[in-house]
N, C-alpha and C. Protein backbone atom coordinates (compact mmCIF):
# COMPACT_ATOMS: atom_id res chain seq x y z
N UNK A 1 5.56 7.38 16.72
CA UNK A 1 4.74 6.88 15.62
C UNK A 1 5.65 6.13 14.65
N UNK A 2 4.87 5.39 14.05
CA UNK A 2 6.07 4.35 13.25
C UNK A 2 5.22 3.19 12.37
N UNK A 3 5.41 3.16 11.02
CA UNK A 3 4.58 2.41 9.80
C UNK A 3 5.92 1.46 9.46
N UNK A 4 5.65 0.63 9.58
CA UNK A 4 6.59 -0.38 9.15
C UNK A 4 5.96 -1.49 7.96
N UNK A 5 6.21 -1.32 6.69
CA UNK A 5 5.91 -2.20 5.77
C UNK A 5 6.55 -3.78 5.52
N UNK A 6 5.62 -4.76 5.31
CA UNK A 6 6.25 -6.05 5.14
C UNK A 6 5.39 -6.58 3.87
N UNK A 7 6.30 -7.61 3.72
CA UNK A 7 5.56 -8.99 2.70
C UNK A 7 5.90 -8.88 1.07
N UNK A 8 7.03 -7.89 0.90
CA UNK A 8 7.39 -7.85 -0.57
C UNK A 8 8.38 -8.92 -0.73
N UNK A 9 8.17 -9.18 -1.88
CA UNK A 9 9.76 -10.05 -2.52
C UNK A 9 9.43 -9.70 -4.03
N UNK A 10 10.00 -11.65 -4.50
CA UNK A 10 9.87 -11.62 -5.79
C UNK A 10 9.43 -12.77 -6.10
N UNK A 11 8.07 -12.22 -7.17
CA UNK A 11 6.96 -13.09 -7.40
C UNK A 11 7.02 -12.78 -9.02
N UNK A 12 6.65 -14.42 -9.36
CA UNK A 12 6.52 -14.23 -11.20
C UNK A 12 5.13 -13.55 -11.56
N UNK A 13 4.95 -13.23 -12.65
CA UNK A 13 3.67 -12.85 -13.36
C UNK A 13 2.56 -13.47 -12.82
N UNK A 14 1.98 -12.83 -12.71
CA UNK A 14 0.20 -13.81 -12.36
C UNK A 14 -0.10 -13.84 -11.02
N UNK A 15 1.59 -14.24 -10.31
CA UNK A 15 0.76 -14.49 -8.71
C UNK A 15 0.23 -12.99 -8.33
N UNK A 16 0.09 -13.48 -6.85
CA UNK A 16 -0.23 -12.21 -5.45
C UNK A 16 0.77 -12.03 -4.13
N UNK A 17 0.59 -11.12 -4.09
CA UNK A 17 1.28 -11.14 -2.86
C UNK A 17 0.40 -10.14 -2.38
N UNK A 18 0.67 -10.15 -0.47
CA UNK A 18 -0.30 -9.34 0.47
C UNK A 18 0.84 -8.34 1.13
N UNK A 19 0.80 -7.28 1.23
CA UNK A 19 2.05 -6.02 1.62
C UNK A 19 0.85 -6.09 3.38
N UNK A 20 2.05 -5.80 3.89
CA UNK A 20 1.27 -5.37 5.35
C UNK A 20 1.51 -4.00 5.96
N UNK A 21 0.96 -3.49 6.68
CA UNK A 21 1.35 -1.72 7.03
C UNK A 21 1.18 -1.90 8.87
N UNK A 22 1.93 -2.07 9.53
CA UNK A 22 1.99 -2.38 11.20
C UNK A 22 1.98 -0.96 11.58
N UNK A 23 1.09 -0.37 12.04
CA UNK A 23 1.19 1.07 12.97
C UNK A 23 1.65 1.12 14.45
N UNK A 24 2.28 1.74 14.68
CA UNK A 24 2.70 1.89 16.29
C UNK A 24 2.41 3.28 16.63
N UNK A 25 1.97 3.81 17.53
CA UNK A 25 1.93 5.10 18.17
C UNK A 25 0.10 5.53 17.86
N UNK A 26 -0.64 5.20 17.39
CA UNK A 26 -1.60 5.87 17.26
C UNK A 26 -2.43 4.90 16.63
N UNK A 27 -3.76 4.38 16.73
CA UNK A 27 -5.06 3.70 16.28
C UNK A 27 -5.23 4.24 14.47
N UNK A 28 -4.64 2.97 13.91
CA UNK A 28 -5.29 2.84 12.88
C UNK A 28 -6.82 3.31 12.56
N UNK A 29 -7.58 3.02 12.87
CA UNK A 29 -9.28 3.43 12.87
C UNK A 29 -9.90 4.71 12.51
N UNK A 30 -8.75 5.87 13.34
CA UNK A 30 -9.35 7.16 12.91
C UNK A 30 -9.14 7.89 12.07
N UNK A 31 -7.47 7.19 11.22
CA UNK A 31 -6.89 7.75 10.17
C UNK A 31 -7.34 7.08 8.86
N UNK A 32 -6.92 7.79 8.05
CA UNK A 32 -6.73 7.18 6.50
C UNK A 32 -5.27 6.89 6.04
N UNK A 33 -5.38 5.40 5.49
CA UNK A 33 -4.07 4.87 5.41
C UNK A 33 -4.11 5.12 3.85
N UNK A 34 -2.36 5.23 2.95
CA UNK A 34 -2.95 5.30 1.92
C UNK A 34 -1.63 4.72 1.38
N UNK A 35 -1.27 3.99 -0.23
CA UNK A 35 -0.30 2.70 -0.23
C UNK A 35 0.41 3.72 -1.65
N UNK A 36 1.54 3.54 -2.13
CA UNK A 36 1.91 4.51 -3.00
C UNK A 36 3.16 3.53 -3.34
N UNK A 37 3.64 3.90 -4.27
CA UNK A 37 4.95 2.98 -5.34
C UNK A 37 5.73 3.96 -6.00
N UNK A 38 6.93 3.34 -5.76
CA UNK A 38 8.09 4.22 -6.89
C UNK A 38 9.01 3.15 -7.59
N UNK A 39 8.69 3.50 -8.63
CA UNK A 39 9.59 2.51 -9.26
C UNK A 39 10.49 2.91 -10.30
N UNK A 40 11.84 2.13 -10.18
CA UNK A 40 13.14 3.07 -10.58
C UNK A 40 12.89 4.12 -11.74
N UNK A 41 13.31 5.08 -11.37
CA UNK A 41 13.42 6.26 -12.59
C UNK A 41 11.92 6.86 -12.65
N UNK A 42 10.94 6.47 -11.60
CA UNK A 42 9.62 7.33 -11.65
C UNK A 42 9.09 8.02 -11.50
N UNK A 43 8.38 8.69 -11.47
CA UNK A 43 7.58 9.40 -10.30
C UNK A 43 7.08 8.34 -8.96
N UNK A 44 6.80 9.02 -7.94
CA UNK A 44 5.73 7.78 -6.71
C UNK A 44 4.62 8.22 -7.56
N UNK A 45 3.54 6.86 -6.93
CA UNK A 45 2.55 7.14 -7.77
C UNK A 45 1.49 6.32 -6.80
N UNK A 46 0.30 7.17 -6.64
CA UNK A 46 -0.42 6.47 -5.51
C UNK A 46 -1.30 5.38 -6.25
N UNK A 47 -1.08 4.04 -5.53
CA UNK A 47 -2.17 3.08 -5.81
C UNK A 47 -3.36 2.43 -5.20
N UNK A 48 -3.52 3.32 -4.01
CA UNK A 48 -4.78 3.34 -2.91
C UNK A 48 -4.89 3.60 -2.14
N UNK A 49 -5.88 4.66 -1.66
CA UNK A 49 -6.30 6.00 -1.06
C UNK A 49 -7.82 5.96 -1.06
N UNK A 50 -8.16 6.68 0.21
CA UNK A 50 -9.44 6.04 0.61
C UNK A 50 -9.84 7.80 -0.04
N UNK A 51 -10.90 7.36 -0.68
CA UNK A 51 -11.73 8.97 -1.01
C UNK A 51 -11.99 9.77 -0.14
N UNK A 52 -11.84 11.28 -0.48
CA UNK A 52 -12.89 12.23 0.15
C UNK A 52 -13.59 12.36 0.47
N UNK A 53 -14.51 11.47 -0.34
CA UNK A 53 -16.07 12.29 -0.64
C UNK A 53 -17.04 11.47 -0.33
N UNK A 54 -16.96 10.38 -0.57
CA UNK A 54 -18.15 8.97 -0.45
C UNK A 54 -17.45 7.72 0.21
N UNK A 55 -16.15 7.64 1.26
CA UNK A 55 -15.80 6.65 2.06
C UNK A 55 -15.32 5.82 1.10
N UNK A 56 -14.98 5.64 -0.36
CA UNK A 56 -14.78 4.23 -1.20
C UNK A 56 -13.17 4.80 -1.27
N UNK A 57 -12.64 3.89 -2.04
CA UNK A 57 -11.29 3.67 -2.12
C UNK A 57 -11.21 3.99 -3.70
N UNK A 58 -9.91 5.21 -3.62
CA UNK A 58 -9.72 5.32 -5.09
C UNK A 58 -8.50 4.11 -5.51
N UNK A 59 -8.58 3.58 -6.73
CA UNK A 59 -7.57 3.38 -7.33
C UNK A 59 -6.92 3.38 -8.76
N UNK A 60 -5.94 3.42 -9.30
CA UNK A 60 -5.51 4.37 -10.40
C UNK A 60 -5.84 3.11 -11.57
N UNK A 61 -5.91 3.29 -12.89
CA UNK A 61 -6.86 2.31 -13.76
C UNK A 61 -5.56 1.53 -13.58
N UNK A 62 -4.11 1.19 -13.71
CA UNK A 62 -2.88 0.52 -13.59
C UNK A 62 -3.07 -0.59 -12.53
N UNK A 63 -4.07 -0.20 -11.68
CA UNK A 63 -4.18 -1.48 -10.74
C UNK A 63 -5.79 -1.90 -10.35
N UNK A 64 -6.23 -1.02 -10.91
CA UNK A 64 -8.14 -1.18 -10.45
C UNK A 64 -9.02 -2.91 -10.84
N UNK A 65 -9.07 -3.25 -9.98
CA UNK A 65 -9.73 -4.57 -9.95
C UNK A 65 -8.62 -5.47 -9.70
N UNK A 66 -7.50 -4.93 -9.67
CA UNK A 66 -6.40 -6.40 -8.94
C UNK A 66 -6.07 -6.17 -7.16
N UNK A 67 -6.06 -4.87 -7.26
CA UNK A 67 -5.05 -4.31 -5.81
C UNK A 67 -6.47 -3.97 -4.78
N UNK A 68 -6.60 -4.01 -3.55
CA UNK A 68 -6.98 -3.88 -2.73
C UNK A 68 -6.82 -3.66 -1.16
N UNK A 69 -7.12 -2.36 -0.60
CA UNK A 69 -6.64 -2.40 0.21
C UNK A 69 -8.20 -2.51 1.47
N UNK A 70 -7.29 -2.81 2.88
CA UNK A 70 -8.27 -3.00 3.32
C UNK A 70 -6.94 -2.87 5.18
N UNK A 71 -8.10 -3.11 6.15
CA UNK A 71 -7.48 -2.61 7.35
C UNK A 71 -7.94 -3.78 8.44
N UNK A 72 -7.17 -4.52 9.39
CA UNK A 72 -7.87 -4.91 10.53
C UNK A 72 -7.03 -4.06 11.72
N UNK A 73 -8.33 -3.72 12.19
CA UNK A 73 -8.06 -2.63 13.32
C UNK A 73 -7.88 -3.23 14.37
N UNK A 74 -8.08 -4.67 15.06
CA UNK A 74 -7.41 -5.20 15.71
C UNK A 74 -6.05 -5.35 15.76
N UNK A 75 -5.62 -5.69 14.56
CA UNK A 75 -4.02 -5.85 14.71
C UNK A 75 -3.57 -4.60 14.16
N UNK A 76 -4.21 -3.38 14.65
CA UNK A 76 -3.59 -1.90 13.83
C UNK A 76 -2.86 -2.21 12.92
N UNK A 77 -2.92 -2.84 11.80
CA UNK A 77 -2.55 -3.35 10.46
C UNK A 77 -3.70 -2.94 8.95
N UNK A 78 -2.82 -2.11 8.15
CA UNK A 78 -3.34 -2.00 7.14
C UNK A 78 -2.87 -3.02 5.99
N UNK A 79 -3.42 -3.23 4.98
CA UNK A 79 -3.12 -4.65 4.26
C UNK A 79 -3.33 -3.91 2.51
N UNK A 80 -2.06 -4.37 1.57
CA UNK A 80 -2.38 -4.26 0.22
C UNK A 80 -2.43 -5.47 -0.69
N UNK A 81 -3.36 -6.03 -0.57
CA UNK A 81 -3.62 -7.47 -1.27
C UNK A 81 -3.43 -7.15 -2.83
N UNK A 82 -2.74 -7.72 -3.29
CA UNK A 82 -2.06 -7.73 -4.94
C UNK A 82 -2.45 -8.89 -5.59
N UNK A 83 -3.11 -8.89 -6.65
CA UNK A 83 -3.14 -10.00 -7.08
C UNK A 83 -2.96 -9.79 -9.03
N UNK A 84 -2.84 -10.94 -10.02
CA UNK A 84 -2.28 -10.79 -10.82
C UNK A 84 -1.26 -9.91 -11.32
N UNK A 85 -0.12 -9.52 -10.66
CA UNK A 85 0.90 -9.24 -10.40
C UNK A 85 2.11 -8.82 -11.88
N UNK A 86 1.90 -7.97 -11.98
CA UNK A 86 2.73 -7.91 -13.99
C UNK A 86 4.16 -7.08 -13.83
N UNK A 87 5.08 -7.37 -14.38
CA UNK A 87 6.41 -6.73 -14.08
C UNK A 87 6.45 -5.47 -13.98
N UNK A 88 5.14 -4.60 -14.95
CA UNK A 88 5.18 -3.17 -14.05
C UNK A 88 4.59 -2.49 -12.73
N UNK A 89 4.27 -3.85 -12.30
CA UNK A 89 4.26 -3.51 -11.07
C UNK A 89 5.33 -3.33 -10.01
N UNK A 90 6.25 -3.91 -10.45
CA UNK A 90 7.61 -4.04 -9.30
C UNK A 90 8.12 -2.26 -9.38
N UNK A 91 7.76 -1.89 -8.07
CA UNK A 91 8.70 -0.85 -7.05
C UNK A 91 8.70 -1.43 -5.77
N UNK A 92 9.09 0.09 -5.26
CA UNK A 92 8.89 -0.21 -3.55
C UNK A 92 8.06 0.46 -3.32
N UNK A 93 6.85 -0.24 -2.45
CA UNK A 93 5.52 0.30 -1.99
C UNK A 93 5.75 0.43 -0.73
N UNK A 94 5.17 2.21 -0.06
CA UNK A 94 5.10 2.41 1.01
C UNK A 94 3.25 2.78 1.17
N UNK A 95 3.24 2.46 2.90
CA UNK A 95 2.15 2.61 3.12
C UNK A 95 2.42 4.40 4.28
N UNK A 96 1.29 5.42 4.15
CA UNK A 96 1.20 6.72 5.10
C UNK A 96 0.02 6.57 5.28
N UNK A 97 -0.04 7.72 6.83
CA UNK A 97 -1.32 7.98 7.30
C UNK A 97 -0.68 9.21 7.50
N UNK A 98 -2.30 9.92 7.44
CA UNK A 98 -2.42 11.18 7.83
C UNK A 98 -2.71 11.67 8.93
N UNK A 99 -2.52 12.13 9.71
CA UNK A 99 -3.13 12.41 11.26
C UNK A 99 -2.66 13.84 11.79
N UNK A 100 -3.60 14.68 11.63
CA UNK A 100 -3.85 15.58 11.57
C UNK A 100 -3.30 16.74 10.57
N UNK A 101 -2.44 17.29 10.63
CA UNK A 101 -1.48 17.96 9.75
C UNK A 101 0.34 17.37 9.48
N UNK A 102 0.03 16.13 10.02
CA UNK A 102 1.45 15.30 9.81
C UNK A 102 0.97 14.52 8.85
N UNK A 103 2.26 13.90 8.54
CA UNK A 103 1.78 12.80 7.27
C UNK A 103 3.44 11.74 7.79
N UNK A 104 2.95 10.34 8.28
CA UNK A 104 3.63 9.80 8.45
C UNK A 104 3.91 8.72 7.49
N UNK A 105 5.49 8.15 7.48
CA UNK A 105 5.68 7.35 6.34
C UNK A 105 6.29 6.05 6.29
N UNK A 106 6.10 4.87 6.18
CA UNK A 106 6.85 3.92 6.17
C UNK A 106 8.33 3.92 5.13
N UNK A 107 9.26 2.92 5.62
CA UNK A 107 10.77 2.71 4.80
C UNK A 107 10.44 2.22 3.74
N UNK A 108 9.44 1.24 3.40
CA UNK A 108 9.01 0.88 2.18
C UNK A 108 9.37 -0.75 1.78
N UNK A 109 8.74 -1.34 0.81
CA UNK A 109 9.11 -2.74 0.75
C UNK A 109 9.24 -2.79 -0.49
N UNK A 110 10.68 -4.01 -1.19
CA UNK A 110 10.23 -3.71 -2.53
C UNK A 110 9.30 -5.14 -2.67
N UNK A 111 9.03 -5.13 -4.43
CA UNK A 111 7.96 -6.18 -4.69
C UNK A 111 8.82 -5.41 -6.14
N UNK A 112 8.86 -7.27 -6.48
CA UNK A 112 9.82 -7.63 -8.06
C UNK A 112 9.14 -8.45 -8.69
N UNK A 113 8.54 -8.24 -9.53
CA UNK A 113 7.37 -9.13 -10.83
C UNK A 113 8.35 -9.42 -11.77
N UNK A 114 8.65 -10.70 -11.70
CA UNK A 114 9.82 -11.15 -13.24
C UNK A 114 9.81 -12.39 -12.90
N UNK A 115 9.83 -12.89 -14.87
CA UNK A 115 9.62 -14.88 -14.34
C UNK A 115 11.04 -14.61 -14.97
């Protein structure tokens, strides 16, 4: 099994950037993927996670209405579309899935917001 994150750099204020999550070993489809950030001196801190309870996607008020995540299960690829982009956003975002009582984890990508 193996999550490999792509598509960070460094982007000024305002833009977007799209993070990608490549799964190997097991079908995206039946799991829940979920995207999380640490940024220097932080706590991690999750920024999208598919709910419990009603199938919707939580996300924390720090990114709600910019960040989005979403999945094509063809290319067992999970996707974190970023958009208006603000310097506290820069950590390194990893993407996990859960599958069954494991919890697998990507190396992580960073993403740097500074003009």
């Amino acid at each position: 099994v193996q999550l490999v994150e792509s598509g960070g750099g460094l982007v000024q204020p305002g833009e977007s950037l799209r993070l990608s999550c490549t799964v190997s070993g097991f079908s995206i489809s039946t799991f829940p993927m979920t995207w999380t950030r640490q940024a220097p001196g932080k706590e991690r801190e999750v920024v999208a996670a598919p709910s419990k309870f009603d199938g919707s996607t939580y996300y924390p008020e720090s990114v709600k209405g910019r960040f989005t995540m979403y999945r094509d299960k063809a290319k067992n690829t999970g996707y974190l579309q970023m958009n208006d982009l603000k310097p506290e956003d820069t950590a390194v975002y990893y993407c996990s899935m859960d599958r069954y009582a494991d919890t697998y984890w990507g190396k992580g990508t960073l993403v740097t917001v500074s003009s």
